[in-house]
PDB file of N, CA and C in Angstrom:
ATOM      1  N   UNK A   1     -44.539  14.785  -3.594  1.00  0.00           N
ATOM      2  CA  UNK A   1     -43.877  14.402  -2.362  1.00  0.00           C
ATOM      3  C   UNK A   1     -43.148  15.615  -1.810  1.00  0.00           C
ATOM      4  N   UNK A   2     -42.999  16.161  -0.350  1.00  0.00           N
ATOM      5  CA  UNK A   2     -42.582  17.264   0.439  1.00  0.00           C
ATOM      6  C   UNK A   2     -41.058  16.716   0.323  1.00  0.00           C
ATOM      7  N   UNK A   3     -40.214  17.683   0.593  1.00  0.00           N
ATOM      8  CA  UNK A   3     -38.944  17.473   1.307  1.00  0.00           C
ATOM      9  C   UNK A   3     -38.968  16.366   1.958  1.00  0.00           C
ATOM     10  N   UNK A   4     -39.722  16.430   3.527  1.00  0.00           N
ATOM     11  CA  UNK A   4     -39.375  15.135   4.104  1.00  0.00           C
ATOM     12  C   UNK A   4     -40.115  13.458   3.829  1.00  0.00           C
ATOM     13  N   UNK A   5     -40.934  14.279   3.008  1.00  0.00           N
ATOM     14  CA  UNK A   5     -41.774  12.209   2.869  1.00  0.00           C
ATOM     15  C   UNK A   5     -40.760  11.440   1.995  1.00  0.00           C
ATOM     16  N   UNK A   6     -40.317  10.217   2.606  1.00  0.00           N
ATOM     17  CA  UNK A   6     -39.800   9.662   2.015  1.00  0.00           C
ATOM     18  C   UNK A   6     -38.426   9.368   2.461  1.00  0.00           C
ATOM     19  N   UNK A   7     -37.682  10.239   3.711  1.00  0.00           N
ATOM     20  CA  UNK A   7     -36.877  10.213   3.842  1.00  0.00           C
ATOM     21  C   UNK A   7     -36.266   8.861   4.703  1.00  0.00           C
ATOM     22  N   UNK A   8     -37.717   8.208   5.241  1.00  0.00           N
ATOM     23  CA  UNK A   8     -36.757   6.724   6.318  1.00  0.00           C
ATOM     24  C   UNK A   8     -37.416   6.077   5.171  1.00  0.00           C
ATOM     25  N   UNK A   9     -37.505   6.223   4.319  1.00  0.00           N
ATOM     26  CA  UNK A   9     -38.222   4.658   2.950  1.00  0.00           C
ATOM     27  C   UNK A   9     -36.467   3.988   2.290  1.00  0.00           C
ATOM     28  N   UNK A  10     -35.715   4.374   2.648  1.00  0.00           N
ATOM     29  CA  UNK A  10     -34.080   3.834   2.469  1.00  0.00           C
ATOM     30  C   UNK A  10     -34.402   2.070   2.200  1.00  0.00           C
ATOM     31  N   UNK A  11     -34.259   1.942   1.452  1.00  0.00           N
ATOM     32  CA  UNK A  11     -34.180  -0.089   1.328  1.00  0.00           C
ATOM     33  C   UNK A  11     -33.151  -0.090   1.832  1.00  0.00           C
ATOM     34  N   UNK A  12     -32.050   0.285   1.957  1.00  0.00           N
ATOM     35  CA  UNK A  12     -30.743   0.180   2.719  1.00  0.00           C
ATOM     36  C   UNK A  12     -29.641   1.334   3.202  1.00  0.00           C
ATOM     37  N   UNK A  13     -29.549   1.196   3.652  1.00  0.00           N
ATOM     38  CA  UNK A  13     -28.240   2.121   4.708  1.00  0.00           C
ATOM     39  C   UNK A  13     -26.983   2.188   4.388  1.00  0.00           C
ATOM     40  N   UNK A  14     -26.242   2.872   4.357  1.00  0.00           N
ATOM     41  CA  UNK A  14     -24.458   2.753   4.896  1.00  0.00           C
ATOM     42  C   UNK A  14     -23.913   3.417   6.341  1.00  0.00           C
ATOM     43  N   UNK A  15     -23.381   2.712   6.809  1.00  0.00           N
ATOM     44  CA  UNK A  15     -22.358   2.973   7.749  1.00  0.00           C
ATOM     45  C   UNK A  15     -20.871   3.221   7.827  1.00  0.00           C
ATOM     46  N   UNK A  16     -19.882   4.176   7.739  1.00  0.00           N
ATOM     47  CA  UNK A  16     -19.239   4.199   7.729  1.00  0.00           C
ATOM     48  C   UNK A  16     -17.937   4.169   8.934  1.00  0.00           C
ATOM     49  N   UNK A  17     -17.570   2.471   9.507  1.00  0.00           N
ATOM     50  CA  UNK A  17     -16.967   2.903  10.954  1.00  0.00           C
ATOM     51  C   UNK A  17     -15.193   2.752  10.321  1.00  0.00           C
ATOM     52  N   UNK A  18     -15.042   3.732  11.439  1.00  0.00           N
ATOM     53  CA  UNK A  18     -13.317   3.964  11.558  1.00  0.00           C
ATOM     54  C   UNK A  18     -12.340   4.063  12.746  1.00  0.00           C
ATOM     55  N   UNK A  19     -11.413   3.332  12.826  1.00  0.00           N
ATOM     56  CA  UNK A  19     -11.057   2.819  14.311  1.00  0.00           C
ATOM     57  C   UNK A  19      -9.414   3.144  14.287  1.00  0.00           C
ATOM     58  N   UNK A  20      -9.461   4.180  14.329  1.00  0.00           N
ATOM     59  CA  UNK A  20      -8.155   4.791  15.306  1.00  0.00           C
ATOM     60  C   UNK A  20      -7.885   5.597  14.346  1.00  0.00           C
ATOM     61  N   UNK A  21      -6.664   6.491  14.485  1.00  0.00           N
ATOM     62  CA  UNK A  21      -6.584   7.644  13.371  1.00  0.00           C
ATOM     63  C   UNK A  21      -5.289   7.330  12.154  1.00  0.00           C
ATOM     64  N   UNK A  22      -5.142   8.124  11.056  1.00  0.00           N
ATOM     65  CA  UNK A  22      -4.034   7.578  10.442  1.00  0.00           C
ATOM     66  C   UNK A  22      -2.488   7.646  11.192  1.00  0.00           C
ATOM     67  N   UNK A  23      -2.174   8.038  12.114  1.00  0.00           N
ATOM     68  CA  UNK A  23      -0.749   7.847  12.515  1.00  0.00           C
ATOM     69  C   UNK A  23      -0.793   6.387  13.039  1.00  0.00           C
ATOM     70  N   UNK A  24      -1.959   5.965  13.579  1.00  0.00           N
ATOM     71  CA  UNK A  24      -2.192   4.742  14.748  1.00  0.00           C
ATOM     72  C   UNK A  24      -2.410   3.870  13.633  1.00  0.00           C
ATOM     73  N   UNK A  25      -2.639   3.739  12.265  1.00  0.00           N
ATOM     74  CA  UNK A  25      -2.346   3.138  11.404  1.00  0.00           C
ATOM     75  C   UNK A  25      -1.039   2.558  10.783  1.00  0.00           C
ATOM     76  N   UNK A  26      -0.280   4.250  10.162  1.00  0.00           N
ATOM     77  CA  UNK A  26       0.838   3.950   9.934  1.00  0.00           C
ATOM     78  C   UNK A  26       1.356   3.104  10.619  1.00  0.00           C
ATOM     79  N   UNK A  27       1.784   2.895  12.120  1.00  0.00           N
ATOM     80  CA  UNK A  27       2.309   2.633  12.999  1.00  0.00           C
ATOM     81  C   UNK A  27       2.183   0.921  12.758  1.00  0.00           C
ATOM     82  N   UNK A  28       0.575   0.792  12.690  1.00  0.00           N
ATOM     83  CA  UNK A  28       0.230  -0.937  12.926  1.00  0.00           C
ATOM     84  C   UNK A  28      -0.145  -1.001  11.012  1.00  0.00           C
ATOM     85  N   UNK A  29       0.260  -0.636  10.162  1.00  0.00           N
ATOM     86  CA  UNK A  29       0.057  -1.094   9.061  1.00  0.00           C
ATOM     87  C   UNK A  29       0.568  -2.549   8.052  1.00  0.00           C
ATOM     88  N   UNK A  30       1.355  -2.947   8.900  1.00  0.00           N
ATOM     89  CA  UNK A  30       2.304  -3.876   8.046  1.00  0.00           C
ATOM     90  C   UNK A  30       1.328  -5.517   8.825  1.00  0.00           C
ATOM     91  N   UNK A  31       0.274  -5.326   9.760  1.00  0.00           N
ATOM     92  CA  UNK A  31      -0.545  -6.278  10.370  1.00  0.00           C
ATOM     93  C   UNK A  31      -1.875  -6.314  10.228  1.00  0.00           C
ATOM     94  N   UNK A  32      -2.414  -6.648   8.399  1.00  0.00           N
ATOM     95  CA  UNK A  32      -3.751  -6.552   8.164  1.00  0.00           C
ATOM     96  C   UNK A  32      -4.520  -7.258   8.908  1.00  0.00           C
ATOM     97  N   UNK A  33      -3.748  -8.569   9.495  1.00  0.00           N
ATOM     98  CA  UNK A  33      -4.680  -9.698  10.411  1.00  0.00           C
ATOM     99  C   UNK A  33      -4.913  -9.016  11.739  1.00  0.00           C
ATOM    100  N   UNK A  34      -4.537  -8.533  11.868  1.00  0.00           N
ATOM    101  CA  UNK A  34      -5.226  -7.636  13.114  1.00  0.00           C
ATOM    102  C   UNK A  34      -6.318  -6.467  12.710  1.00  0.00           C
ATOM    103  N   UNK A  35      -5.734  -5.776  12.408  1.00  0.00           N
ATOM    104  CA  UNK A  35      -6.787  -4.896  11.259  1.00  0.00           C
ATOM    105  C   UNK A  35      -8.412  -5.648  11.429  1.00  0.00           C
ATOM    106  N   UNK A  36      -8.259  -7.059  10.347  1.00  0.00           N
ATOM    107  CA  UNK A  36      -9.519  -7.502  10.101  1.00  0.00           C
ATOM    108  C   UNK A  36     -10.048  -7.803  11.715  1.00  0.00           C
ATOM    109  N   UNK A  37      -9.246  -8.575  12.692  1.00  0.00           N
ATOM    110  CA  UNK A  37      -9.780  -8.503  13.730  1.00  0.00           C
ATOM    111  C   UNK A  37     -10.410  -7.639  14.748  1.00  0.00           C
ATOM    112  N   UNK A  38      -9.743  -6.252  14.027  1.00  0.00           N
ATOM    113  CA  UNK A  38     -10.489  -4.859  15.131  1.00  0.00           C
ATOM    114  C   UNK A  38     -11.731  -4.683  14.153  1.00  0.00           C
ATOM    115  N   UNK A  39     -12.086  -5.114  12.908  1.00  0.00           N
ATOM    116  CA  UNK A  39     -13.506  -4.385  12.512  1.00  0.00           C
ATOM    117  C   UNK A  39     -14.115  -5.973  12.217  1.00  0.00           C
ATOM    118  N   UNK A  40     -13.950  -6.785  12.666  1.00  0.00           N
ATOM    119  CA  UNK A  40     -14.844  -7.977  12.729  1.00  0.00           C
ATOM    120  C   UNK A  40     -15.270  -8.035  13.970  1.00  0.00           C
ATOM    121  N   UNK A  41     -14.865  -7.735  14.943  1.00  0.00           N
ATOM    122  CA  UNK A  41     -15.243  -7.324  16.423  1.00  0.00           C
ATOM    123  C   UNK A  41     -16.426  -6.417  16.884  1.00  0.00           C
ATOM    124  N   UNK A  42     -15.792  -4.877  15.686  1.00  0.00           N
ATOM    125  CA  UNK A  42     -16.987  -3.723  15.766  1.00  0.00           C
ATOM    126  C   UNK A  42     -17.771  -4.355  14.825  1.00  0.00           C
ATOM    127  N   UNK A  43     -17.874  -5.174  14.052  1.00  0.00           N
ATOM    128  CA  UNK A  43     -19.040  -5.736  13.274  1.00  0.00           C
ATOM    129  C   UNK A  43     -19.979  -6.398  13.943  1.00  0.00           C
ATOM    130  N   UNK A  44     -19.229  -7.388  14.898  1.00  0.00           N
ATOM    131  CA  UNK A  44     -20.187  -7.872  15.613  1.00  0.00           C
ATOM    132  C   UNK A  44     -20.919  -7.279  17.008  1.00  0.00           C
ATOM    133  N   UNK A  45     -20.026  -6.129  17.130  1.00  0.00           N
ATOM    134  CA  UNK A  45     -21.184  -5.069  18.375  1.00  0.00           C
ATOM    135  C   UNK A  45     -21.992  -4.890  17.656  1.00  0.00           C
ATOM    136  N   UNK A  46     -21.812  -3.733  16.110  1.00  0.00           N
ATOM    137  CA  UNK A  46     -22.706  -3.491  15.919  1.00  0.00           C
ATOM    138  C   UNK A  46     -23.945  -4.223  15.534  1.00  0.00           C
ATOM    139  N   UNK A  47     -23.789  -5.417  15.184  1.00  0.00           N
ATOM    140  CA  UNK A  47     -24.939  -6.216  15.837  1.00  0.00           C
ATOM    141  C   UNK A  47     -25.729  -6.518  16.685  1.00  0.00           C
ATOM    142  N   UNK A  48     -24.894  -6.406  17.758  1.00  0.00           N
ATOM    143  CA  UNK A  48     -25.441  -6.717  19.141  1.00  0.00           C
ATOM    144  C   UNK A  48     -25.978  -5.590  19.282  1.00  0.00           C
ATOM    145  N   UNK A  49     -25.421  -4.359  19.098  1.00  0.00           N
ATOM    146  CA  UNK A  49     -26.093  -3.224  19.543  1.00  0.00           C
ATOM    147  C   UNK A  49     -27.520  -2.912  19.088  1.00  0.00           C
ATOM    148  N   UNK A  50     -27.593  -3.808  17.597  1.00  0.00           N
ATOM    149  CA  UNK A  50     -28.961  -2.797  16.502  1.00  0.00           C
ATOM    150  C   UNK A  50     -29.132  -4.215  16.023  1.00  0.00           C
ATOM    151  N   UNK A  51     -29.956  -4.908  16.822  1.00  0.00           N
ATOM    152  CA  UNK A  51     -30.632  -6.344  15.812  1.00  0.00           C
ATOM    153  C   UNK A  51     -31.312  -6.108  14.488  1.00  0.00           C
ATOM    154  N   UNK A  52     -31.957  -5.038  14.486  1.00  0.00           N
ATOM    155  CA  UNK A  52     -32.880  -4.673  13.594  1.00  0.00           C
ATOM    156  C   UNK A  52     -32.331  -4.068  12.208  1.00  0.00           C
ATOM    157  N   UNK A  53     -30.810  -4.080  12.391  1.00  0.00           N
ATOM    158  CA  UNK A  53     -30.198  -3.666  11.422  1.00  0.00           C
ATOM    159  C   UNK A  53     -29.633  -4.508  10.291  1.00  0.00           C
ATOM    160  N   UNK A  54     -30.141  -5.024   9.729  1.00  0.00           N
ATOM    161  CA  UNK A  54     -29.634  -6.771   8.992  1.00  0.00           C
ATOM    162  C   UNK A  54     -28.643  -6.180   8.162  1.00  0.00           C
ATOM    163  N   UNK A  55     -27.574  -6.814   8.440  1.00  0.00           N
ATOM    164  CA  UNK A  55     -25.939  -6.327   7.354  1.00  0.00           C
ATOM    165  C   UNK A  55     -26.322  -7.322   6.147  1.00  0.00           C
ATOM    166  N   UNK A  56     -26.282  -6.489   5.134  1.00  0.00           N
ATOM    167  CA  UNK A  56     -26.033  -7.193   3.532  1.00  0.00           C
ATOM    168  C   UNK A  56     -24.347  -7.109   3.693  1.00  0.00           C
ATOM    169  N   UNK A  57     -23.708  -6.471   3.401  1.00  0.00           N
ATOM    170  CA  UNK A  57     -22.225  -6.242   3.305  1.00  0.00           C
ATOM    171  C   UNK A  57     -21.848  -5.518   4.177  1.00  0.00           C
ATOM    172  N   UNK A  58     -20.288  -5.764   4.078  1.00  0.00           N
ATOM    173  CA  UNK A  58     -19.103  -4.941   5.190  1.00  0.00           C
ATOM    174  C   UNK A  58     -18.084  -5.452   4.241  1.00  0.00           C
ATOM    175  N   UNK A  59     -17.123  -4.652   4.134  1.00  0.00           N
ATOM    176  CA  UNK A  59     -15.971  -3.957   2.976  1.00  0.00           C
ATOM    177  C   UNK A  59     -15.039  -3.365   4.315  1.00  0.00           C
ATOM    178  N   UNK A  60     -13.889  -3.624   3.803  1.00  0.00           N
ATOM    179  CA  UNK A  60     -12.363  -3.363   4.678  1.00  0.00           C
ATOM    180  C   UNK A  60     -12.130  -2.538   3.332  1.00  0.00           C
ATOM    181  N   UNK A  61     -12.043  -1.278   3.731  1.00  0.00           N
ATOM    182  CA  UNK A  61     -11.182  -0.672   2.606  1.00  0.00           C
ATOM    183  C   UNK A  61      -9.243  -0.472   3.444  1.00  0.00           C
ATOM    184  N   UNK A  62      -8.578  -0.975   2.484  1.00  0.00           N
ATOM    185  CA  UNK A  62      -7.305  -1.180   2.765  1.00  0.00           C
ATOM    186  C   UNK A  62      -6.252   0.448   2.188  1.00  0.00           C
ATOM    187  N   UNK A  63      -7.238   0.821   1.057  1.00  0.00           N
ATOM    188  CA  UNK A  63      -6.375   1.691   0.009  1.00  0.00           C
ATOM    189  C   UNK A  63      -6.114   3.027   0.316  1.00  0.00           C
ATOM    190  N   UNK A  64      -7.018   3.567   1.328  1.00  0.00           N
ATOM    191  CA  UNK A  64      -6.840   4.739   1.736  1.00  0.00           C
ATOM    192  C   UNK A  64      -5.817   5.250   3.365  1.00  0.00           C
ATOM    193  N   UNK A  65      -5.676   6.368   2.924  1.00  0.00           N
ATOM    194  CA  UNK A  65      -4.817   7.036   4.040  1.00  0.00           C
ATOM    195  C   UNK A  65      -5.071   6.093   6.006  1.00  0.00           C
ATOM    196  N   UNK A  66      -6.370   5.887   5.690  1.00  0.00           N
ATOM    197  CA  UNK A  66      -6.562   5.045   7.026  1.00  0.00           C
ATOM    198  C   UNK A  66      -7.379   3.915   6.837  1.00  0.00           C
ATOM    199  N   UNK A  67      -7.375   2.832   7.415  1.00  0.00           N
ATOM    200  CA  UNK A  67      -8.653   1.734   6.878  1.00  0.00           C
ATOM    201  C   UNK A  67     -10.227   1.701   7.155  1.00  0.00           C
ATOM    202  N   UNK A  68     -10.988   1.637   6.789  1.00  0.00           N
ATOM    203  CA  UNK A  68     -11.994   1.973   7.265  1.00  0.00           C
ATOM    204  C   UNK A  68     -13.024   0.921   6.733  1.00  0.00           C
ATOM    205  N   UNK A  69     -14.511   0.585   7.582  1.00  0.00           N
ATOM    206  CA  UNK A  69     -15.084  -0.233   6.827  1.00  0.00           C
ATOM    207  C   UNK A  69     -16.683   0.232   6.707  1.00  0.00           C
ATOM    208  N   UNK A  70     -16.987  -0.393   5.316  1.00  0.00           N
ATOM    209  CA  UNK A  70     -17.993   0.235   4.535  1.00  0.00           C
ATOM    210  C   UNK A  70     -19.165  -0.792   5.200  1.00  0.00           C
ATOM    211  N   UNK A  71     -20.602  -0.799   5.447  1.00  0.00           N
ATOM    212  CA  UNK A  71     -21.298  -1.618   5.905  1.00  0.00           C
ATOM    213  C   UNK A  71     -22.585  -0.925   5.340  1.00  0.00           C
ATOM    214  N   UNK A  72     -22.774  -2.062   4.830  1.00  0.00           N
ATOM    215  CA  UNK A  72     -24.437  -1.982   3.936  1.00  0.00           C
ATOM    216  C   UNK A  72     -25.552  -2.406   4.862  1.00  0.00           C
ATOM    217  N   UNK A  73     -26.293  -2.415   5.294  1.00  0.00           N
ATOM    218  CA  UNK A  73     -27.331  -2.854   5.963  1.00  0.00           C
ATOM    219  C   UNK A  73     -28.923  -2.614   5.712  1.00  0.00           C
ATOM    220  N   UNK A  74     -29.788  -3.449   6.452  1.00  0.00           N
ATOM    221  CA  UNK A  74     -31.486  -3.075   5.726  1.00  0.00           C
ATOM    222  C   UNK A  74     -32.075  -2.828   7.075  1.00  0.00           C
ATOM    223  N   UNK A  75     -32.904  -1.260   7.300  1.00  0.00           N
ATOM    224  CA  UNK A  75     -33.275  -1.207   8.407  1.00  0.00           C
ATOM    225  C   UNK A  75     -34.437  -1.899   8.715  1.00  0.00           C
ATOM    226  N   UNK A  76     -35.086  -2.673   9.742  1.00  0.00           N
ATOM    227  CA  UNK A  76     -36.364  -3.375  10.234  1.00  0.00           C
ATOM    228  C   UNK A  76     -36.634  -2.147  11.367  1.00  0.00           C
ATOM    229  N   UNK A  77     -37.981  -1.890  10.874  1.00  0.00           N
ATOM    230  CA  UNK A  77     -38.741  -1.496  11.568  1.00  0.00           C
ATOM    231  C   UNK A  77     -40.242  -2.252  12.284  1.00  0.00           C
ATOM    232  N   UNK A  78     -40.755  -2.237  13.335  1.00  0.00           N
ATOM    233  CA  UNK A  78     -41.614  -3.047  13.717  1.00  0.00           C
ATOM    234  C   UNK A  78     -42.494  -2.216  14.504  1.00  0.00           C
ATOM    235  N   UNK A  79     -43.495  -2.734  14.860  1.00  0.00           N
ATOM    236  CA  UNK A  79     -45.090  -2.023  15.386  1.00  0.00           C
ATOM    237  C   UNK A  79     -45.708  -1.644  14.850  1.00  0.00           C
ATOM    238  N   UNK A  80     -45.872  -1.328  13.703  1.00  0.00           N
ATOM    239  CA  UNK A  80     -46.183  -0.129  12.759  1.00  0.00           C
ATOM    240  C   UNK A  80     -47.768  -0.668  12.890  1.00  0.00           C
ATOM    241  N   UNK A  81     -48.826   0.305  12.593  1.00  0.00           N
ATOM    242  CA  UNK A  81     -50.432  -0.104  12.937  1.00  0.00           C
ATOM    243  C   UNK A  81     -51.084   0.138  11.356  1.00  0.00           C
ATOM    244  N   UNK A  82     -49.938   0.581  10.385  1.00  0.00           N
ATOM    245  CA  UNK A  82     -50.415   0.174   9.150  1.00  0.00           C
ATOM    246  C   UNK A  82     -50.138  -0.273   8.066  1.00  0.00           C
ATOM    247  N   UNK A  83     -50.809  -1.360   7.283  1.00  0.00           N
ATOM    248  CA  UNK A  83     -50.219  -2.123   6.361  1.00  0.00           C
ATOM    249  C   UNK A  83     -49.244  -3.433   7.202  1.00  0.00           C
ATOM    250  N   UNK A  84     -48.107  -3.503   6.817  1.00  0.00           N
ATOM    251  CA  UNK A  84     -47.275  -4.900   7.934  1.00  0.00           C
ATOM    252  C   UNK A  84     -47.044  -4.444   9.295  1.00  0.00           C
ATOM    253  N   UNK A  85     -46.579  -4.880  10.314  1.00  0.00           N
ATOM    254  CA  UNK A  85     -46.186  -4.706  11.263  1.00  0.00           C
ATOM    255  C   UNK A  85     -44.972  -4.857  11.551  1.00  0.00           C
ATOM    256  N   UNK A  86     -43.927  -5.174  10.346  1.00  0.00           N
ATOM    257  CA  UNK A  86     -42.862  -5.586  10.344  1.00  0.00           C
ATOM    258  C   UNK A  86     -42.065  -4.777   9.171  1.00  0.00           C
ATOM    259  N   UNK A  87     -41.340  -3.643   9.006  1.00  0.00           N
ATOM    260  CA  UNK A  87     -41.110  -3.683   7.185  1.00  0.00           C
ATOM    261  C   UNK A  87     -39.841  -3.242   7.284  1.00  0.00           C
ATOM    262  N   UNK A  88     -39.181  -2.730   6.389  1.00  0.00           N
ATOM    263  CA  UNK A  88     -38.059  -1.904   5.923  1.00  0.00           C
ATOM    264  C   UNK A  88     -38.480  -0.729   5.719  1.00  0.00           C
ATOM    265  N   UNK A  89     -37.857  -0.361   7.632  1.00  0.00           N
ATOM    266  CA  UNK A  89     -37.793   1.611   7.900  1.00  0.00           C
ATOM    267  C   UNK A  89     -36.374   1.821   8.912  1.00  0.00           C
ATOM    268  N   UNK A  90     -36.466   2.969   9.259  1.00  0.00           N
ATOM    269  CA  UNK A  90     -35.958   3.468   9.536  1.00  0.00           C
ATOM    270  C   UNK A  90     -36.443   3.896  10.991  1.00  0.00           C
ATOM    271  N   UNK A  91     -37.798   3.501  11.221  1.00  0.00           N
ATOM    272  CA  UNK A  91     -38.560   3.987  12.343  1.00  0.00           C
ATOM    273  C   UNK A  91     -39.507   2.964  12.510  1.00  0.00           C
ATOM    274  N   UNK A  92     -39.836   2.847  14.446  1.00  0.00           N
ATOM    275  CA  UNK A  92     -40.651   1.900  14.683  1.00  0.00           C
ATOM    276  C   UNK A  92     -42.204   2.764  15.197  1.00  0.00           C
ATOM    277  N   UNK A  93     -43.030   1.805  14.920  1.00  0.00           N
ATOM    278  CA  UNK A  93     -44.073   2.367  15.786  1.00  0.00           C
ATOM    279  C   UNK A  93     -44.549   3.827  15.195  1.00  0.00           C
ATOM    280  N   UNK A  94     -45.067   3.713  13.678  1.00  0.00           N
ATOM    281  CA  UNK A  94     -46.010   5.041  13.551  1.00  0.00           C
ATOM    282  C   UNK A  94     -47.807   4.984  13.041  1.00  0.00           C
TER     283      UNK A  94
END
């Protein structure tokens, strides 16, 4: 196998999103219920944005300097003209 073969064959992904910086934390830290509400929100764009992206998990990490959330996902790829037309890639249509 070359360097690149193999590289969109990923069974799954991470995403790592982060929403505002650590001072804008400090500041709102003592209000996790809000917190969960600003990355249950970007959870659900990023849905809307990438259907094809099926979330296994999403993780609130609380412990670090800023909060941030971890998101597992399985990429769908579709068109493909060989073998399924439907699979787990990273890319449509080769």
């Amino acid at each position: 196998m070359t360097v690149n073969e193999g590289k969109d064959l990923d069974m799954a992904v991470e995403v790592i999103i982060q929403c505002g910086d650590k001072k804008f934390w400090e500041q709102n830290s003592g209000d996790k219920i809000f917190m969960k509400q600003v990355y249950k929100r970007l959870l659900l764009k990023l849905q809307e944005y990438l259907p094809d992206f099926k979330i296994a998990n999403a993780v609130i990490h609380f412990d670090e300097a800023s909060p941030h959330m971890h998101v597992v996902g399985v990429p769908i790829g579709r068109g493909f003209k060989r073998g399924l037309s439907t699979k787990v890639s990273k890319r449509s249509k080769r």
